[in-house]
N, C-alpha and C. Protein backbone atom coordinates (compact mmCIF):
# COMPACT_ATOMS: atom_id res chain seq x y z
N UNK A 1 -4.78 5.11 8.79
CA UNK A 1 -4.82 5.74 7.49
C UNK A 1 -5.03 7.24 7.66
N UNK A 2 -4.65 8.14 6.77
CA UNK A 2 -4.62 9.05 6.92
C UNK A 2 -6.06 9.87 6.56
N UNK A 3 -6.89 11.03 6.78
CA UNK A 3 -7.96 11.29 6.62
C UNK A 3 -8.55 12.09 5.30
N UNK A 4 -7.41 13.03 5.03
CA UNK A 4 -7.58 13.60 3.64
C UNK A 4 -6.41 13.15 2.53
N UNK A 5 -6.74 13.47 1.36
CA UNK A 5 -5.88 13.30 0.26
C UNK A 5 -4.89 14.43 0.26
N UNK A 6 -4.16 14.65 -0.46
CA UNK A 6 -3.50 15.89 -0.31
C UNK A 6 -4.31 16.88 -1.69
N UNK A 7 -4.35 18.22 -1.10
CA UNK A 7 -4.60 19.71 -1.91
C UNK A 7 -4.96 18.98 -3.09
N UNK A 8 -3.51 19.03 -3.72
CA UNK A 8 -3.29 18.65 -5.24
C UNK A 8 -3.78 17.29 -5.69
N UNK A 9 -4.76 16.90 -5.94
CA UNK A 9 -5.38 15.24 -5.83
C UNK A 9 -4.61 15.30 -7.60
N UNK A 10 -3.79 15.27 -8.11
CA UNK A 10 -3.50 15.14 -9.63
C UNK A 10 -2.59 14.03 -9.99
N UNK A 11 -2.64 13.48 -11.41
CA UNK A 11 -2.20 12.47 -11.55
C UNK A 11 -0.26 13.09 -11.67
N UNK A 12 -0.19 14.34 -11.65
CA UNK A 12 1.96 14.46 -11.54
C UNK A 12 2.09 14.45 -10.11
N UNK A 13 1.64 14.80 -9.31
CA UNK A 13 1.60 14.38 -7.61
C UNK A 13 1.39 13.04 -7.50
N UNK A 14 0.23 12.45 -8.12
CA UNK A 14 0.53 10.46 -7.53
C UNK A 14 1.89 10.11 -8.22
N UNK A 15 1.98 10.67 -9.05
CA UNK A 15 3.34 10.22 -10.00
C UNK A 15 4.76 10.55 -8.85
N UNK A 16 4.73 11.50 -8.21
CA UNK A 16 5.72 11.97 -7.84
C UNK A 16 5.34 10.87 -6.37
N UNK A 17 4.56 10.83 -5.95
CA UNK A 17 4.41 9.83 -4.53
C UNK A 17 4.89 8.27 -4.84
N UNK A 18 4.39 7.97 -5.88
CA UNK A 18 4.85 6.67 -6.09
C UNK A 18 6.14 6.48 -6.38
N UNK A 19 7.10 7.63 -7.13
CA UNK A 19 8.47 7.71 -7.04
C UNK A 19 9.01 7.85 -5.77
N UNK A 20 8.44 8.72 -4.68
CA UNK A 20 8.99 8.58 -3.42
C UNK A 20 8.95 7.44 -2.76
N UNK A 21 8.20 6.58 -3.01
CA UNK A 21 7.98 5.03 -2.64
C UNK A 21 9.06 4.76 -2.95
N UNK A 22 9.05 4.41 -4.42
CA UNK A 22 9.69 3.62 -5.16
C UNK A 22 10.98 3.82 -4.99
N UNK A 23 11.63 4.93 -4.77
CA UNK A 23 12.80 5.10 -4.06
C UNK A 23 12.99 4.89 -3.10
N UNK A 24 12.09 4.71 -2.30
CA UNK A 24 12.57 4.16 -0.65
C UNK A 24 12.92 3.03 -0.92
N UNK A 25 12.10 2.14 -1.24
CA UNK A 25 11.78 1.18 -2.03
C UNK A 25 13.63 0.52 -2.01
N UNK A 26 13.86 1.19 -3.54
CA UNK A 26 15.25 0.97 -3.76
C UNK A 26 16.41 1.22 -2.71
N UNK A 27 16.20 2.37 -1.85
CA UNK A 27 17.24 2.51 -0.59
C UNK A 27 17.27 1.23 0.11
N UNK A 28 15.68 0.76 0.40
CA UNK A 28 15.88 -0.40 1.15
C UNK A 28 16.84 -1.71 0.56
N UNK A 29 16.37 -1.66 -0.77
CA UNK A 29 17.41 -3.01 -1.34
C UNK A 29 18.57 -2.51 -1.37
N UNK A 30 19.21 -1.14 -1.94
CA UNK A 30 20.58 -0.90 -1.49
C UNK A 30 21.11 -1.06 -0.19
N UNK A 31 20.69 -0.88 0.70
CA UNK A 31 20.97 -1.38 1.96
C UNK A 31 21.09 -2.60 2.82
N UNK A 32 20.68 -3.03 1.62
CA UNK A 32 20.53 -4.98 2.39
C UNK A 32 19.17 -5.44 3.01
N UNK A 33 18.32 -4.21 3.07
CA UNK A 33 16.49 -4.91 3.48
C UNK A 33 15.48 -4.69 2.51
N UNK A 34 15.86 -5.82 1.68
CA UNK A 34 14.84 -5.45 0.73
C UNK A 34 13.34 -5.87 0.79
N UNK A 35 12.41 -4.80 0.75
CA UNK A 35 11.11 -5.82 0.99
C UNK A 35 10.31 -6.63 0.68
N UNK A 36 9.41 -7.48 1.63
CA UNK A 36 9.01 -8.26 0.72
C UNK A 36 8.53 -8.35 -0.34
N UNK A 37 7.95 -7.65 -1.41
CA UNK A 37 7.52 -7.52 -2.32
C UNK A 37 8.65 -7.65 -3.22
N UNK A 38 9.63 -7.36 -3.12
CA UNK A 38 10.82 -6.95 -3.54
C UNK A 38 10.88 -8.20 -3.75
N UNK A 39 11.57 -9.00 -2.42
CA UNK A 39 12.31 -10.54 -2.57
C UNK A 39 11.48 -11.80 -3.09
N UNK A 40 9.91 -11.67 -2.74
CA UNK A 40 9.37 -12.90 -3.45
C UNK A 40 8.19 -11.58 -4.49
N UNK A 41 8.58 -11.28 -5.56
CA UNK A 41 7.40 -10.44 -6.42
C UNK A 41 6.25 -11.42 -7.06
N UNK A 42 6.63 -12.89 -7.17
CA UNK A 42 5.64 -13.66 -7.77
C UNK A 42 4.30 -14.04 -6.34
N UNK A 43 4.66 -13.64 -4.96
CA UNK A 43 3.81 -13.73 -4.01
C UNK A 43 2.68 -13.67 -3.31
N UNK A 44 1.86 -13.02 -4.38
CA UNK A 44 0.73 -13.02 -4.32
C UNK A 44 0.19 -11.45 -3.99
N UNK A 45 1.40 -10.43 -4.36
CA UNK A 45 1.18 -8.95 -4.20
C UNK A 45 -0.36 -8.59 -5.62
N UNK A 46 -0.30 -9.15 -6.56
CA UNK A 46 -1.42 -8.99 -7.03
C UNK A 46 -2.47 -9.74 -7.55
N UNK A 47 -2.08 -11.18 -6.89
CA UNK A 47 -2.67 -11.95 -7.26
C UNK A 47 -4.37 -11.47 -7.25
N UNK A 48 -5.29 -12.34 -8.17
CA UNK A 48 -7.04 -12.45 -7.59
C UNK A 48 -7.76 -13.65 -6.55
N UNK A 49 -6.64 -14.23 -6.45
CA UNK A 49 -6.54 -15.40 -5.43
C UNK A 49 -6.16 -14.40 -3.50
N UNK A 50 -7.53 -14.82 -2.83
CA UNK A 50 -7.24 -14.05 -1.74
C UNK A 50 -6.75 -14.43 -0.34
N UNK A 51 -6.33 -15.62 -1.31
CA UNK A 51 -5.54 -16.89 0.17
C UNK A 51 -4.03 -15.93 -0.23
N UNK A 52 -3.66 -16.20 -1.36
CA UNK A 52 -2.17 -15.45 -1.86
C UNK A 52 -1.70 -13.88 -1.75
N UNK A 53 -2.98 -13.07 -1.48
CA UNK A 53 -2.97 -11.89 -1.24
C UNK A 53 -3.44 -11.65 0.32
N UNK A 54 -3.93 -12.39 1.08
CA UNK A 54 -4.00 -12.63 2.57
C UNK A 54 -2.26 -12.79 2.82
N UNK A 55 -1.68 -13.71 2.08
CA UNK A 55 0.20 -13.85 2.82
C UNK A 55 0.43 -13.32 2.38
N UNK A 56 0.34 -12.56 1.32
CA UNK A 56 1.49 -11.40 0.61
C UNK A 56 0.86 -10.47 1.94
N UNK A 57 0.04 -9.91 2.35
CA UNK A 57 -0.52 -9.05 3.14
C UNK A 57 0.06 -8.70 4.76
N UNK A 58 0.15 -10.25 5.01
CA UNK A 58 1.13 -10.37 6.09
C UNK A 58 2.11 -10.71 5.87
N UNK A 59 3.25 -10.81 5.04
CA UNK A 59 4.38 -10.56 4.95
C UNK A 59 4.63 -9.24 5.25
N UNK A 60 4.24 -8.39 4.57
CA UNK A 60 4.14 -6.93 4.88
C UNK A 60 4.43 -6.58 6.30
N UNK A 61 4.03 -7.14 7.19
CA UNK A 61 4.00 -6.49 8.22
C UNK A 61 5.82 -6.68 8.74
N UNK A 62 6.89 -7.46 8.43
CA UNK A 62 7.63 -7.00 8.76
C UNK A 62 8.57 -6.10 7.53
N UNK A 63 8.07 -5.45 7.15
CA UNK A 63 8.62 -4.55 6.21
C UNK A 63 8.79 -3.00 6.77
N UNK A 64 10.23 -2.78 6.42
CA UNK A 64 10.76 -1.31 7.08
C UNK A 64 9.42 -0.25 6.14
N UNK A 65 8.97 -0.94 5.40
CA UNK A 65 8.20 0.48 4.49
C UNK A 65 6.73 0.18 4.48
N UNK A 66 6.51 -0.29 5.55
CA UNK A 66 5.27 -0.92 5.90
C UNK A 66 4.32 1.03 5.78
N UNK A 67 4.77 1.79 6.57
CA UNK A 67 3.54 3.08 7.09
C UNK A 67 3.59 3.54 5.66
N UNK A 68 4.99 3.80 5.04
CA UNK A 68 5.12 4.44 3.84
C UNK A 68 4.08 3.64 2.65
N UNK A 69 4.60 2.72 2.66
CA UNK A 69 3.30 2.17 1.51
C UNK A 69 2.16 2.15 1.82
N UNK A 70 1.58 2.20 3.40
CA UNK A 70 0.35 2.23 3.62
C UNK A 70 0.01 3.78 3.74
N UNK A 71 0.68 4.70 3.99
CA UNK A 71 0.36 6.07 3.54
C UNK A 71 0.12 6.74 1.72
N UNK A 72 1.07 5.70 1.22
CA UNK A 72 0.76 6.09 -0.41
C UNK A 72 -0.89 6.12 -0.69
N UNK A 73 -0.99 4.52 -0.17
CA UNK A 73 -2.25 3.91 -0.77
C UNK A 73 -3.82 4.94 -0.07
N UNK A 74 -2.97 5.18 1.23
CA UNK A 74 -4.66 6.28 1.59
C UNK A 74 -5.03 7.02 1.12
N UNK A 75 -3.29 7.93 0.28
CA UNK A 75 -3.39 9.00 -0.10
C UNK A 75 -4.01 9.28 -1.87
N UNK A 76 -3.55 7.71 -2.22
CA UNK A 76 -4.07 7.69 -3.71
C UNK A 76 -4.16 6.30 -4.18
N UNK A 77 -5.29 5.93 -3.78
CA UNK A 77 -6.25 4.75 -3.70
C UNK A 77 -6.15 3.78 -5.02
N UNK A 78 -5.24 2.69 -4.28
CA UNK A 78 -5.38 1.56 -5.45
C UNK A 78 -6.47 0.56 -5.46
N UNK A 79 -6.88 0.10 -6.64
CA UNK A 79 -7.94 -0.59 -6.83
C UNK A 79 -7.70 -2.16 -6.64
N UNK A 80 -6.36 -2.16 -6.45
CA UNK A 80 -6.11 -3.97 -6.73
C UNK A 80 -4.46 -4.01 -6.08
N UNK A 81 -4.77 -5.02 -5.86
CA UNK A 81 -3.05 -5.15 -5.26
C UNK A 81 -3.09 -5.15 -3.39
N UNK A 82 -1.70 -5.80 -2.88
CA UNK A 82 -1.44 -5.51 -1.98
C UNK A 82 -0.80 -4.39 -1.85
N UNK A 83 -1.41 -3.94 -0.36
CA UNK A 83 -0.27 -2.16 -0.30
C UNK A 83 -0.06 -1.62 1.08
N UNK A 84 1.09 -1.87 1.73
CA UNK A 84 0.55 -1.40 2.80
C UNK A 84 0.31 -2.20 4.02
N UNK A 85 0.50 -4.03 4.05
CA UNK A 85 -0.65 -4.69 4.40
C UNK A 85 -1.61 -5.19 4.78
N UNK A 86 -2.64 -4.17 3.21
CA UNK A 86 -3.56 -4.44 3.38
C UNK A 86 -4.22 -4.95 2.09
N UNK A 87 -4.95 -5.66 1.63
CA UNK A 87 -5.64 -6.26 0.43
C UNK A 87 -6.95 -5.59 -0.24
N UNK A 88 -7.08 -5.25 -1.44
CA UNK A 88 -7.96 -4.46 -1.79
C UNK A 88 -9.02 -4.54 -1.25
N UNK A 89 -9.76 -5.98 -0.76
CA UNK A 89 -10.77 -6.10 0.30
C UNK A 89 -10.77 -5.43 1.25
N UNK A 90 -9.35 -5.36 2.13
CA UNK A 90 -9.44 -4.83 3.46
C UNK A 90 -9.71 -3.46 3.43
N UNK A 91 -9.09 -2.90 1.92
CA UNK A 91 -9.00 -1.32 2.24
C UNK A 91 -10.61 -1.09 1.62
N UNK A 92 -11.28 -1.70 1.26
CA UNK A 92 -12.43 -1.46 1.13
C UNK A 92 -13.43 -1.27 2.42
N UNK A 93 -12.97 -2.25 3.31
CA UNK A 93 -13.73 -2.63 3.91
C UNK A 93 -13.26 -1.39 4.81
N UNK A 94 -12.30 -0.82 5.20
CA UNK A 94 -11.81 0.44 5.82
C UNK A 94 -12.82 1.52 5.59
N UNK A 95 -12.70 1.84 4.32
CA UNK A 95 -13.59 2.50 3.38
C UNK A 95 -14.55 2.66 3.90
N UNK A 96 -15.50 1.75 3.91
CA UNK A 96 -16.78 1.55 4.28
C UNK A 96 -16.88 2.08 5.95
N UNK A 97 -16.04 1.35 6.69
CA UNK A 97 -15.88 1.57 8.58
C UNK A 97 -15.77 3.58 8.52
N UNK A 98 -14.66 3.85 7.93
CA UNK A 98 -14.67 5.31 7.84
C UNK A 98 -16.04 6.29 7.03
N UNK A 99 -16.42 5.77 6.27
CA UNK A 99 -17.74 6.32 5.80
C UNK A 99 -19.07 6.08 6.77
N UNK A 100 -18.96 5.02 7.95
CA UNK A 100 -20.29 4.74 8.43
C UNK A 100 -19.80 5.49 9.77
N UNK A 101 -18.47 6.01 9.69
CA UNK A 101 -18.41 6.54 11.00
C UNK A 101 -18.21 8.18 10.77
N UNK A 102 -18.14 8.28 9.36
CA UNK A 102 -18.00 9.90 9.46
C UNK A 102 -19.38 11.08 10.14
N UNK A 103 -18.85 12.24 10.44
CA UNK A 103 -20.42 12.99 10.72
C UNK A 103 -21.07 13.25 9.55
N UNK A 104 -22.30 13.27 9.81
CA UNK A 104 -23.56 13.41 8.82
C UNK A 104 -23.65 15.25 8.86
């Protein structure tokens, strides 16, 4: 994950990041690899069930937009959902590993 947010922490910059996703996003299905989120969306990408968001999580991992979505999410922190995969638990739990390891 990446360590800072960017300069501009504002909500027309997350706006504009999540369109850069979201267009990759779409390149990938124009191209014939669409990701998983894409091909099964009922999968447990936001489920509150964390058996269904554990496989949506690893599905992820063979996804061409695996760094890209996991760079969105460092950069502007979702509260719920798979992203990246990783599960709002996990990126919490990141959270926490990077805060107990930062300098005092």
């Amino acid at each position: 994950m990446r360590d800072a947010r960017p300069a501009e922490n504002t909500e027309p910059e997350r706006g504009r990041a999540l369109r850069r996703l979201r267009d990759q996003v779409a390149a990938e299905v124009a191209g014939g690899t669409p990701p998983p989120c894409v091909v099964d969306p009922e999968g447990g990408w936001t489920s509150a069930d964390l058996d269904a968001a554990e496989r949506a999580a690893s599905a992820c991992h063979r996804c061409p937009l695996l760094d890209l979505c996991r760079g969105y999410v460092a950069d502007w922190p979702e509260s719920a959902g798979v992203w990246g995969g990783l599960t709002a638990s996990d990126r919490r739990a990141v959270e926490r590993l990077k805060a107990r390891s930062a300098p005092s």
